[in-house]
Protein backbone atom coordinates (compact mmCIF):
# COMPACT_ATOMS: atom_id res chain seq x y z
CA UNK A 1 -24.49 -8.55 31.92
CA UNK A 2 -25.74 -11.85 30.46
CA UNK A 3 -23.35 -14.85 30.83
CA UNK A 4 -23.34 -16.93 27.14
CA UNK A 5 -22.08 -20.38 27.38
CA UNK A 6 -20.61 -19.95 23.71
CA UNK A 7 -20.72 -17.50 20.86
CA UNK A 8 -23.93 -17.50 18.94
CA UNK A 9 -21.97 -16.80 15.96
CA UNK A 10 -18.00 -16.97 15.58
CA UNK A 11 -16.07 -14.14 14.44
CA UNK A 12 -15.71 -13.49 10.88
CA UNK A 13 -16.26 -17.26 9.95
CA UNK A 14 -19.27 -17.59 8.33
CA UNK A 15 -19.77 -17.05 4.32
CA UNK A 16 -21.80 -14.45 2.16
CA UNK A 17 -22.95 -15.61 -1.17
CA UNK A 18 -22.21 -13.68 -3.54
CA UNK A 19 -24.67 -10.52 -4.83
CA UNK A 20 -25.68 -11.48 -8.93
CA UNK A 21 -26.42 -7.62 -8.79
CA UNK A 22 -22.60 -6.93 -8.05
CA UNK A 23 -21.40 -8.04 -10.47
CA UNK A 24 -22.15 -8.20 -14.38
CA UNK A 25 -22.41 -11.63 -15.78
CA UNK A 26 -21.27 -13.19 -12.46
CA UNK A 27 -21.42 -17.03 -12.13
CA UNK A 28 -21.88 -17.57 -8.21
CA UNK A 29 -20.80 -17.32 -5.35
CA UNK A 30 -16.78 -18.06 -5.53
CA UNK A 31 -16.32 -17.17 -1.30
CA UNK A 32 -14.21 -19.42 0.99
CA UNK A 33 -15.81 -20.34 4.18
CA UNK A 34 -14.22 -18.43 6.99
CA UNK A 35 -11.34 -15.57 6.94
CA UNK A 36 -8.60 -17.46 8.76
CA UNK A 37 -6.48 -17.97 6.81
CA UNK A 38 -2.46 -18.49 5.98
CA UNK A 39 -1.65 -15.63 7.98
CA UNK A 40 -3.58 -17.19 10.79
CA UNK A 41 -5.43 -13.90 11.92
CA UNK A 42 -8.94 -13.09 12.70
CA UNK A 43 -10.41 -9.75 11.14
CA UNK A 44 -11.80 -7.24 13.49
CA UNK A 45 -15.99 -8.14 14.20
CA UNK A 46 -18.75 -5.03 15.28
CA UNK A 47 -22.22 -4.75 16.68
CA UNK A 48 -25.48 -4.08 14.95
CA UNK A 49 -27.59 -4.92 18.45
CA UNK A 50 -29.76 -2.63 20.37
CA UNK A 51 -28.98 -2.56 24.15
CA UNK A 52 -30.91 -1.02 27.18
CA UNK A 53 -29.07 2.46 28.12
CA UNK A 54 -27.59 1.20 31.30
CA UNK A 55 -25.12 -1.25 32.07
CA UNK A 56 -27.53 -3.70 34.19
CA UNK A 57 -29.42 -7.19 34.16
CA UNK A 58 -31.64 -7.27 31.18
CA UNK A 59 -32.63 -9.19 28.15
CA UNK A 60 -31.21 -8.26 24.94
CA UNK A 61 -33.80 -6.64 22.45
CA UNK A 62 -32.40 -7.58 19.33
CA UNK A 63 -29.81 -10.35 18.06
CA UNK A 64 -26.17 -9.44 18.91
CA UNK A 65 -24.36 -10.17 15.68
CA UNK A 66 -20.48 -11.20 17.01
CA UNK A 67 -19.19 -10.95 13.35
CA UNK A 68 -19.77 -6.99 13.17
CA UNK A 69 -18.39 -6.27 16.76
CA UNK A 70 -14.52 -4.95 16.57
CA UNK A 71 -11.89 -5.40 19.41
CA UNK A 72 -11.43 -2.81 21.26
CA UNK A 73 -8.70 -3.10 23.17
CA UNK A 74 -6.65 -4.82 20.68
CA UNK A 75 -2.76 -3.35 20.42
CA UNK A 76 -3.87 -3.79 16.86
CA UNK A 77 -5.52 -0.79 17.11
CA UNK A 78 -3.85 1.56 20.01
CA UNK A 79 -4.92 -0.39 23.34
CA UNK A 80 -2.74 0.15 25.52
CA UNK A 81 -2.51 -1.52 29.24
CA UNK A 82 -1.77 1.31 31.53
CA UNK A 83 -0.83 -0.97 35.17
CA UNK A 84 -0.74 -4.32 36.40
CA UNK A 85 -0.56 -5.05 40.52
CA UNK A 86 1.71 -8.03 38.97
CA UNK A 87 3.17 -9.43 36.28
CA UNK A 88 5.66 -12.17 37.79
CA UNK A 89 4.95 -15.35 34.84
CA UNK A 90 3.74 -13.16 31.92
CA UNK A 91 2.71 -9.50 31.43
CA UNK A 92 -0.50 -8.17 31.36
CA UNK A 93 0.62 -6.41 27.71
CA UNK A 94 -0.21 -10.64 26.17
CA UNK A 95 -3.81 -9.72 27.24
CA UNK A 96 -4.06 -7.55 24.38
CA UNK A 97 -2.03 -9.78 21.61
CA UNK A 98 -4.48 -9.49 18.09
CA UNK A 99 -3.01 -13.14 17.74
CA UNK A 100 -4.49 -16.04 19.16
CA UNK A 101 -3.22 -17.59 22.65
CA UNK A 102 -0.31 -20.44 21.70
CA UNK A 103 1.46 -22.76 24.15
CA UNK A 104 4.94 -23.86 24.38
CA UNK A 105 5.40 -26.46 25.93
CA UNK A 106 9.26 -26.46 26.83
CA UNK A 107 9.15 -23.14 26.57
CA UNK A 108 10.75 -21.97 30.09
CA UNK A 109 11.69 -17.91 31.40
CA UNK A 110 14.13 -17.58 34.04
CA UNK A 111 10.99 -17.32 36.36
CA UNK A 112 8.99 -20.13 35.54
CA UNK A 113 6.96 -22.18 32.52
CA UNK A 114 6.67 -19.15 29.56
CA UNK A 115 2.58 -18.61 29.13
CA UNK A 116 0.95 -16.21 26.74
CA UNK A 117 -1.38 -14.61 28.64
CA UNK A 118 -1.32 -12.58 31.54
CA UNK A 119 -0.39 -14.42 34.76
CA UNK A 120 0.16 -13.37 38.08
CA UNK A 121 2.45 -15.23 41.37
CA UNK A 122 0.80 -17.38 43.70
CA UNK A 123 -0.48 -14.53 45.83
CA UNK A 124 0.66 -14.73 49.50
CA UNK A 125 -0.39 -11.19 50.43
CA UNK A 126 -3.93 -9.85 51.31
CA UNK A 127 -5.94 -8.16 48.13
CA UNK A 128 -6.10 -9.59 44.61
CA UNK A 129 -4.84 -8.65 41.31
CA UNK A 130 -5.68 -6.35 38.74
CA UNK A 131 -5.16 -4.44 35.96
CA UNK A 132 -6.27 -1.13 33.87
CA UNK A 133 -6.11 -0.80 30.10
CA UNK A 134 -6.68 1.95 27.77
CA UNK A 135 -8.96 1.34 24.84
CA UNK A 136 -7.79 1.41 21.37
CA UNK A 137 -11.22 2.50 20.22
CA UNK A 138 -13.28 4.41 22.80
CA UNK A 139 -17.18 3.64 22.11
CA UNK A 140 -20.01 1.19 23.01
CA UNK A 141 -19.12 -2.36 24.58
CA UNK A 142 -21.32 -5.09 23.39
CA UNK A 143 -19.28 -8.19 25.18
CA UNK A 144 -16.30 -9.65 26.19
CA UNK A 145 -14.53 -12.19 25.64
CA UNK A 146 -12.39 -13.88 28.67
CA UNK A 147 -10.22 -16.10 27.17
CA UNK A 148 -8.20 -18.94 29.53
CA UNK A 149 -6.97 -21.06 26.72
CA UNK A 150 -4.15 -23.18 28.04
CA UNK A 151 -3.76 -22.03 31.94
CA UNK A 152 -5.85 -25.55 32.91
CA UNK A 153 -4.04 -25.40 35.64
CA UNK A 154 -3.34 -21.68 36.65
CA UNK A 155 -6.50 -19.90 35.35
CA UNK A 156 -7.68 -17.24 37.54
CA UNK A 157 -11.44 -18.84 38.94
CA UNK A 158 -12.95 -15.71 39.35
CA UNK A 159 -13.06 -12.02 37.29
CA UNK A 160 -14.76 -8.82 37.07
CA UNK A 161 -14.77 -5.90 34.79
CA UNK A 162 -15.09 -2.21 35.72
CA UNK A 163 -15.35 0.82 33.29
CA UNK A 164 -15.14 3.98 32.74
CA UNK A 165 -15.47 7.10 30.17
CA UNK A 166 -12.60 9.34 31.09
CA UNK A 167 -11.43 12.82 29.29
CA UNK A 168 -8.26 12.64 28.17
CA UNK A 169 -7.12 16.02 28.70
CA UNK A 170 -7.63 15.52 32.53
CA UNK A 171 -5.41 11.54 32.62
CA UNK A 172 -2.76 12.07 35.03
CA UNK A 173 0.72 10.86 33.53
CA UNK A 174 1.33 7.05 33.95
CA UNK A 175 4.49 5.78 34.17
CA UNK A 176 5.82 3.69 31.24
CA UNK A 177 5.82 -0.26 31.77
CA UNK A 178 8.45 -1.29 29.91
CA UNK A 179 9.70 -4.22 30.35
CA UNK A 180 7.36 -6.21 33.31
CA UNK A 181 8.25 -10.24 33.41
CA UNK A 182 9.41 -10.87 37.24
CA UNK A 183 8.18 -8.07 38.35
CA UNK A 184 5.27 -6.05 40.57
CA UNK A 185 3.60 -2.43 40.43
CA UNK A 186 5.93 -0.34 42.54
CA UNK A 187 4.97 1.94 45.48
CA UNK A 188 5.36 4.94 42.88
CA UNK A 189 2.80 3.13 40.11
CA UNK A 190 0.37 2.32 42.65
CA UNK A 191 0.09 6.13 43.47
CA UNK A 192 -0.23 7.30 40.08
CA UNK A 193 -3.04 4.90 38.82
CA UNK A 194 -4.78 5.91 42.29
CA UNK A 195 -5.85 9.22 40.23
CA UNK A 196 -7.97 7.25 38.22
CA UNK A 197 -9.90 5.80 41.29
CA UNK A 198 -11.06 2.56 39.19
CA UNK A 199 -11.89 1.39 42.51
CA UNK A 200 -15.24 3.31 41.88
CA UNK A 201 -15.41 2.62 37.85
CA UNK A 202 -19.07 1.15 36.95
CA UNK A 203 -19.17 -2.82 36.95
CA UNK A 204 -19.67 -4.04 33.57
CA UNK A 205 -19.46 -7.75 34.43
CA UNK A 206 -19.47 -8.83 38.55
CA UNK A 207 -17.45 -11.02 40.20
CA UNK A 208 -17.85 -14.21 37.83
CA UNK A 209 -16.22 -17.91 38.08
CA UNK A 210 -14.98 -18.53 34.53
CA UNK A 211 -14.42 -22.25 32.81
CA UNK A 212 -11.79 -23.55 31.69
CA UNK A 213 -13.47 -25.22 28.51
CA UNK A 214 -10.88 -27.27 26.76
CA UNK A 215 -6.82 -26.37 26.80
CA UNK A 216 -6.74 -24.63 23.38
CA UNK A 217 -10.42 -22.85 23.43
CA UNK A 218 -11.08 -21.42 27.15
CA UNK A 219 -13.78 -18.66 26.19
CA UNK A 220 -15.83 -17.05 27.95
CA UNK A 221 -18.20 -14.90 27.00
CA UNK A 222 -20.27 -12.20 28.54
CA UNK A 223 -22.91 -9.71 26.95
CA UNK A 224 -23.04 -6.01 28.30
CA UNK A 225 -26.62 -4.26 28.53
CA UNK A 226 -25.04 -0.72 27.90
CA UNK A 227 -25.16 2.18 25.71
CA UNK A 228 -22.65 4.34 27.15
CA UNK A 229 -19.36 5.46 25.77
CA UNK A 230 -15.96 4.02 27.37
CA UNK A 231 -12.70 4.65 27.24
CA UNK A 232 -11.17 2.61 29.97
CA UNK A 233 -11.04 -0.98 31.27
CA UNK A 234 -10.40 -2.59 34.98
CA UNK A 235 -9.89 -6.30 34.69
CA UNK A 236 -10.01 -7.59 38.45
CA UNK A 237 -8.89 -11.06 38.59
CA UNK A 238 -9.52 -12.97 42.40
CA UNK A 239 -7.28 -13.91 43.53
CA UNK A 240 -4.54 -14.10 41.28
CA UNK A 241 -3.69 -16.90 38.43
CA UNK A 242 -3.68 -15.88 34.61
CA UNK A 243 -5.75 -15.31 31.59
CA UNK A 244 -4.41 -15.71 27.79
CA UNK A 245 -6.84 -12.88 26.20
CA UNK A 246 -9.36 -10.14 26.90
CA UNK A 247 -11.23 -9.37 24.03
CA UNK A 248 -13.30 -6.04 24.42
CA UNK A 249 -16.10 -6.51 21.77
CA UNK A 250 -17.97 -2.97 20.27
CA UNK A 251 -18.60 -0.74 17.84
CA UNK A 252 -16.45 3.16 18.18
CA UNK A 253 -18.42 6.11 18.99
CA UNK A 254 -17.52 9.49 17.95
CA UNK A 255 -18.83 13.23 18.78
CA UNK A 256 -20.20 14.18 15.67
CA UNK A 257 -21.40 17.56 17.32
CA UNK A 258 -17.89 18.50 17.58
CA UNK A 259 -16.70 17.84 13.96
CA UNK A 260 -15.48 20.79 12.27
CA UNK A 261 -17.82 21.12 9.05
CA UNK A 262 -14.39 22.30 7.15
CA UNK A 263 -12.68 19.33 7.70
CA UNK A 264 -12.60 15.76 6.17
CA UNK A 265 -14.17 12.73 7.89
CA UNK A 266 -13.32 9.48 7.51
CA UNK A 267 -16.70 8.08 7.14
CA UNK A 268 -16.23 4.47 6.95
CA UNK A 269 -13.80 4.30 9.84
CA UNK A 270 -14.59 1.48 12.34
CA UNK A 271 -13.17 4.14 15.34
CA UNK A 272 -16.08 5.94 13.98
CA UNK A 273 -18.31 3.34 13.94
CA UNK A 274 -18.25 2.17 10.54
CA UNK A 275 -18.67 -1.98 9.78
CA UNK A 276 -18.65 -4.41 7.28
CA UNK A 277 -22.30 -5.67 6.99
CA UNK A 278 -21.32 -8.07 3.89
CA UNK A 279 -18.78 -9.39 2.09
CA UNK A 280 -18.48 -12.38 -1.00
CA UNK A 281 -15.03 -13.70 -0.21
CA UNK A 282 -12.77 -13.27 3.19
CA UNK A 283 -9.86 -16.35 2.50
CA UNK A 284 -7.13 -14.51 3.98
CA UNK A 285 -8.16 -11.67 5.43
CA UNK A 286 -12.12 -9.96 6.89
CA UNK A 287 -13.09 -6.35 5.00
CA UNK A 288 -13.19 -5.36 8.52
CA UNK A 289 -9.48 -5.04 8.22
CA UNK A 290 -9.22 -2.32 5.86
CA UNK A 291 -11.52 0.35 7.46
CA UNK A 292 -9.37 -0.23 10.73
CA UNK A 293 -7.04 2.00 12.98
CA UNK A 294 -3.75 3.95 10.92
CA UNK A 295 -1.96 2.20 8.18
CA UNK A 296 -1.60 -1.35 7.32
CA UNK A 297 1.17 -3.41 9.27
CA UNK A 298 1.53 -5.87 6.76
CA UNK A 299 -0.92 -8.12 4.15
CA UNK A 300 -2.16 -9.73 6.86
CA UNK A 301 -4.10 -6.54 7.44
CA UNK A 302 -5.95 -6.38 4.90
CA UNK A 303 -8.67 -7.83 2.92
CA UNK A 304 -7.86 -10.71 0.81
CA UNK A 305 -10.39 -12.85 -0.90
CA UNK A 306 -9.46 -16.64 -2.52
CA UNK A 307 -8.66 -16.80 -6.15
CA UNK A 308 -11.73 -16.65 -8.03
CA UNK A 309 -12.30 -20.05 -10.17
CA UNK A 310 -14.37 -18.56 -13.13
CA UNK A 311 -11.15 -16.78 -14.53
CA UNK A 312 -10.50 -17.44 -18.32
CA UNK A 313 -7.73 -19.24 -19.07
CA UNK A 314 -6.18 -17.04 -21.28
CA UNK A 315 -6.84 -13.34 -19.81
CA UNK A 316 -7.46 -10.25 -22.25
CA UNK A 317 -7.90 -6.73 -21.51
CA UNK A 318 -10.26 -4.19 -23.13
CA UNK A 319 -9.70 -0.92 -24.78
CA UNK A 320 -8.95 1.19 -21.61
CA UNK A 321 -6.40 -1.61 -20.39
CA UNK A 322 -8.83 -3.34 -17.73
CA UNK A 323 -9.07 -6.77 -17.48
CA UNK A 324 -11.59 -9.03 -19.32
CA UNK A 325 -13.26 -11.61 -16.36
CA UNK A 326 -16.85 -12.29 -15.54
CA UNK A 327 -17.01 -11.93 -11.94
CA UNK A 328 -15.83 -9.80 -8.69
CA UNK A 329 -15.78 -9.80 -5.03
CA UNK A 330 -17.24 -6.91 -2.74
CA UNK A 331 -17.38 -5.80 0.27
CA UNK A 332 -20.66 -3.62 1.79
CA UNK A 333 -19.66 -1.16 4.21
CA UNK A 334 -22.19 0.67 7.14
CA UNK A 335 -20.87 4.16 6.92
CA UNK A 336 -20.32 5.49 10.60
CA UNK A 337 -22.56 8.15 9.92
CA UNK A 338 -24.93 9.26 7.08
CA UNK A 339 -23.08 11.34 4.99
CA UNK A 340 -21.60 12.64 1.41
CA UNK A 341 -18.59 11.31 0.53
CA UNK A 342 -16.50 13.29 -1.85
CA UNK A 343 -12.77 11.82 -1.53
CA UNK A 344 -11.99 8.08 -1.79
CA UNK A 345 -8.44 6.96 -0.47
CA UNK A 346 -7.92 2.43 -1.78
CA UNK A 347 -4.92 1.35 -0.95
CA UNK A 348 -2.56 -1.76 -2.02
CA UNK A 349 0.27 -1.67 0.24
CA UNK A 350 1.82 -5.01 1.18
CA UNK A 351 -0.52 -6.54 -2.13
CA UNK A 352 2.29 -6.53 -4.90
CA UNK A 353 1.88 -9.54 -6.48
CA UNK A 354 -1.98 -9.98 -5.77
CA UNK A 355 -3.44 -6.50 -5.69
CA UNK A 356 -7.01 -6.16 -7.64
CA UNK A 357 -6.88 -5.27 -11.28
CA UNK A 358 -9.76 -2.90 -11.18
CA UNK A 359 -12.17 -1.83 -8.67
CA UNK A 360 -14.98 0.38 -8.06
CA UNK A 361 -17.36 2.16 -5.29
CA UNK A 362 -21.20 2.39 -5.06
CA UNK A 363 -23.12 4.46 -2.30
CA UNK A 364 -26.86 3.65 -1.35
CA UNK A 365 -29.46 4.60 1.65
CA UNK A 366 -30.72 2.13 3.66
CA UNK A 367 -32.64 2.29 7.23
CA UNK A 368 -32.13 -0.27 9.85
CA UNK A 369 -34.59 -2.37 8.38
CA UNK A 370 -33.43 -2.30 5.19
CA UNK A 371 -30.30 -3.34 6.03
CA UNK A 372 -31.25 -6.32 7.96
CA UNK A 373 -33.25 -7.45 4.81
CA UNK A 374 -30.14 -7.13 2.55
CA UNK A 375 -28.08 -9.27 4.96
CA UNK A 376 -30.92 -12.40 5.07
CA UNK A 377 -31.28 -11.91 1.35
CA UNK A 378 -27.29 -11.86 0.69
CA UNK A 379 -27.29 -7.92 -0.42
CA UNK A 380 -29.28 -8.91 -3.75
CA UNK A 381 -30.07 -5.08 -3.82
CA UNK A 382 -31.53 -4.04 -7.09
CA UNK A 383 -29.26 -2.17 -9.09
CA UNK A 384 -30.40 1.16 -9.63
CA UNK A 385 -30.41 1.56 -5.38
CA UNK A 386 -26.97 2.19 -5.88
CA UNK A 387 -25.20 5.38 -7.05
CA UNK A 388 -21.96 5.02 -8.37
CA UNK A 389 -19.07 7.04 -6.00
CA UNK A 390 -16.02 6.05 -8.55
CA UNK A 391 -16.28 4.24 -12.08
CA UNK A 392 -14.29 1.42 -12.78
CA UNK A 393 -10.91 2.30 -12.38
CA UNK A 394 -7.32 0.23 -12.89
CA UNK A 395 -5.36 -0.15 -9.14
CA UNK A 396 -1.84 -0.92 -9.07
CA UNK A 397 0.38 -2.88 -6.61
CA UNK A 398 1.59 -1.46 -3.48
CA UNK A 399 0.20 1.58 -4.13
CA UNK A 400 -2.00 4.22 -2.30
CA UNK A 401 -4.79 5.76 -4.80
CA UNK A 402 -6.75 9.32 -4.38
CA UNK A 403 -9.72 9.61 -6.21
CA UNK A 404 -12.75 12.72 -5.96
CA UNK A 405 -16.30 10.78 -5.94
CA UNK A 406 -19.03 11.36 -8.48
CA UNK A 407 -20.88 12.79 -5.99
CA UNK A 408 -22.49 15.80 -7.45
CA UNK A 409 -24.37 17.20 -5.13
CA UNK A 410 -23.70 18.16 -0.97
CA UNK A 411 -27.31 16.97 -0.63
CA UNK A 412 -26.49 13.13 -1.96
CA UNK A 413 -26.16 11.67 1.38
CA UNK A 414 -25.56 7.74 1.52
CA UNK A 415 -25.50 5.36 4.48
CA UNK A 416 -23.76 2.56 3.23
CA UNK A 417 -20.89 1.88 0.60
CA UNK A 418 -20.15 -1.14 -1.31
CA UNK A 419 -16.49 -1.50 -2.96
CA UNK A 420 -16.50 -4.23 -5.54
CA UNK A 421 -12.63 -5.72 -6.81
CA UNK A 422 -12.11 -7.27 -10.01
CA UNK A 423 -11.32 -10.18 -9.77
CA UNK A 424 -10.12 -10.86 -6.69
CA UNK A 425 -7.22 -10.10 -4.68
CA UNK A 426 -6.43 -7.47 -1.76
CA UNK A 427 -7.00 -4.16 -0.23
CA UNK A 428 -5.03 -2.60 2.74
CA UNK A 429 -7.19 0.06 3.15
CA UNK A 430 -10.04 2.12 1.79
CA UNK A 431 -10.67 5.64 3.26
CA UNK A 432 -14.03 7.45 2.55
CA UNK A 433 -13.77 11.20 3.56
CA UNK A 434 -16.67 13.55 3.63
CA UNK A 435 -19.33 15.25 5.59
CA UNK A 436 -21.91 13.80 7.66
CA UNK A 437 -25.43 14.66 6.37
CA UNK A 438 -26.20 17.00 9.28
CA UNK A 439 -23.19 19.33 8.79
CA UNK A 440 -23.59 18.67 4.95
CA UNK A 441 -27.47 20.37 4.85
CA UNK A 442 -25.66 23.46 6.66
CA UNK A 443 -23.08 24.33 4.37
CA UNK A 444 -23.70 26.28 1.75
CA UNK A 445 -24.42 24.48 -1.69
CA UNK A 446 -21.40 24.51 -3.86
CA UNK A 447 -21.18 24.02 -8.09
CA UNK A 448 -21.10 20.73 -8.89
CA UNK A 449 -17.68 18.86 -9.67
CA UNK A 450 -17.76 17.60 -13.09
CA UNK A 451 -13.91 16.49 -13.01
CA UNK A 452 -13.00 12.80 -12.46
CA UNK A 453 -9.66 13.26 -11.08
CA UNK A 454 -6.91 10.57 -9.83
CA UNK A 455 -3.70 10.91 -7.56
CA UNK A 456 -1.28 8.28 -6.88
CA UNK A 457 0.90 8.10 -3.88
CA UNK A 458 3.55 4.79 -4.19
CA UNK A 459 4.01 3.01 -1.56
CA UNK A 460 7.88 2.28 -0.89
């Protein structure tokens, strides 16, 4: 574990210019600095770093990139806290909030001042308090993020984080928490997260003083030296006192040796693995969003880009009904694994009065290298790198699209995938299904598809 005194780079904030090879007749870059925006949300971030393979003091080898690393524990995408020794002020279920910390500041509970976070009594019995949480997406942590924005004067002083990589066939059953303000882990809870024995779970980060920094941005961050794969957290907190937000920062992991090579993959999914490694526009909402966990809760979830400026004042459309405009945004995507993709799922839900008018998907191979290049030189990858996965094709609002790729052989693997909107607007979610390379080179090669086909599915 390496202690950082502030994030080398913030998540999601900074801008990519614009590729002049994504777009025909493109004027510039058209991107908004930063992806907060009016629905005040933060797209998921994920890790392109190399670590040492245990979880120990060391230097890191390469850059950690904060703005590719995803939150795993997020109850935006399925954490879950499983027990808390207390929850008296404010339940340990705020630690996980996607939303930023906020104070109130007459904001009272029938036991004390209200405080988003998770804080603990004033603890008048021997031990210290603690929690466990389940991770939404079980993989590799690269840091966390301890975050005591607004407890200046009731922020726990010291923490430290245990883990573990548990099967979840053999989790004993949990009690429900339901409803915790006022209250403490019963006799009966205690016994039942005693199966788990976190008390031996590997240390992650030791016992640690944190800083309160200022009221409204109380970060700390810490950088894990691991490669394993984890599933669960222990936050240990000593001795008691609360924290606003524990952000769980990684990329997901999944057994690709047990994929069944007659079933779909989502190849792009950030579970999986997959990240946005560039993007021209993120106004109101990171690409990040739409390769995330189930179905979109709302616009917010998405990918949004600003309105581009370069749009003609009067619009036209040409012969097959798709709009007439000189630019685009995009979006370059690290698949999870290598793979062929040969089903493409964009989505528009929630984007009724601002979905895309057209769009289209592109597939290339790239080695780490490569793809490190492409990010200093703003993806300015020459044209014919790319194969096309889906022509242009006209999206509607709201809606859920199916499309087959172009791909025409098993053999065309691709690592990474670039979806380019015309001429702005927002995506929910984009889905690409297929094999990964190793399974595809073992199945037996089929006739090529020469059919473009589309489905719709509306959205209600």
């Amino acid at each position: 574990m390496r202690r950082l005194g502030q994030c080398p780079r913030g998540p999601a904030t900074g801008r990519t210019p614009r590729s002049p090879s994504a777009c025909s007749g493109d004027v510039g870059d058209k991107g908004q600095k930063g992806s907060v925006g009016r629905h005040g949300k933060i797209g998921p971030i994920g890790s392109k770093g190399s670590m040492a393979d245990a979880p120990k003091e060391g230097r890191l080898t390469r850059f950690l990139d904060f703005t590719q690393l995803t939150d795993m524990a997020s109850e935006s995408v399925g954490g879950k806290i499983l027990f808390a020794t207390d929850d008296f002020f404010a339940p340990a279920e705020n630690l996980i909030k996607s939303d930023s910390p906020c104070f109130k500041e007459r904001e009272y509970t029938e036991f004390g001042k209200w405080m988003d976070g998770w804080e603990t009594r004033r603890k008048r019995i021997p031990g210290h308090d603690w929690c466990v949480l389940r991770l939404g997406i079980q993989g590799v942590i690269r840091a966390f993020d301890v975050d005591v924005s607004y407890f200046t004067g009731d922020y726990a002083p010291r923490m430290s984080i245990q883990a573990a990589n548990l099967e979840e066939e053999k989790l004993p059953e949990i009690p429900e928490r339901g409803i915790r303000t006022g209250a403490a882990a019963t006799p009966e809870e205690f016994e039942a997260i005693a199966e788990l024995k976190s008390d031996d779970w590997s240390y992650l980060v030791p016992m640690t003083e944190l800083k309160p920094g200022n009221p409204a941005s109380g970060h700390n961050y810490f950088l894990v030296n691991s490669q394993q794969r984890w599933t669960h957290i222990r936050l240990n907190i000593f001795p008691d006192g609360g924290i606003a937000r524990l952000r769980v920062l990684g990329t997901g992991q999944k057994d690709w040796t047990a994929t069944d090579p007659k079933e779909h993959a989502d190849l792009v999914a950030i579970a999986f693995g997959g990240v946005c490694v560039g993007f021209s526009s993120a106004k109101f909402g990171h690409p990040n969003n739409i390769i995330g966990v189930g179905g979109a809760k709302s616009m917010a979830d998405g990918w949004e880009t600003a309105r581009r400026l370069d749009r003609p004042p009067i619009l036209e459309n040409d012969d097959n009904g798709i709009l007439l405009v000189p630019g685009c945004e995009w979006a370059v995507f690290r698949l999870a694994h290598p793979g062929v993709i040969t089903r493409i799922e964009i989505d528009t839900k929630y984007f009724k009065g601002n979905a895309p008018d057209s769009c289209k998907v592109d597939g290339c191979v790239l080695t780490t290298q490569e793809e490190e290049d492409m990010i200093k030189q703003k993806w300015i990858l020459p044209a014919h790198k790319w194969k096309p996965l889906l022509p242009v094709t006209k999206l509607s609002p709201n809606q859920s699209h199916l499309f087959d790729s172009l791909t025409l052989e098993l053999q065309d693997v691709i690592t990474h995938a670039r979806l380019t909107i015309v001429p702005d607007g927002g995506v929910s979610r984009l889905r690409l299904r297929g094999f990964p390379s190793s399974i595809c080179l073992l199945r037996p090669r089929e006739k090529p598809m020469m059919k473009f086909s589309v489905g719709f599915k509306a959205n209600p």
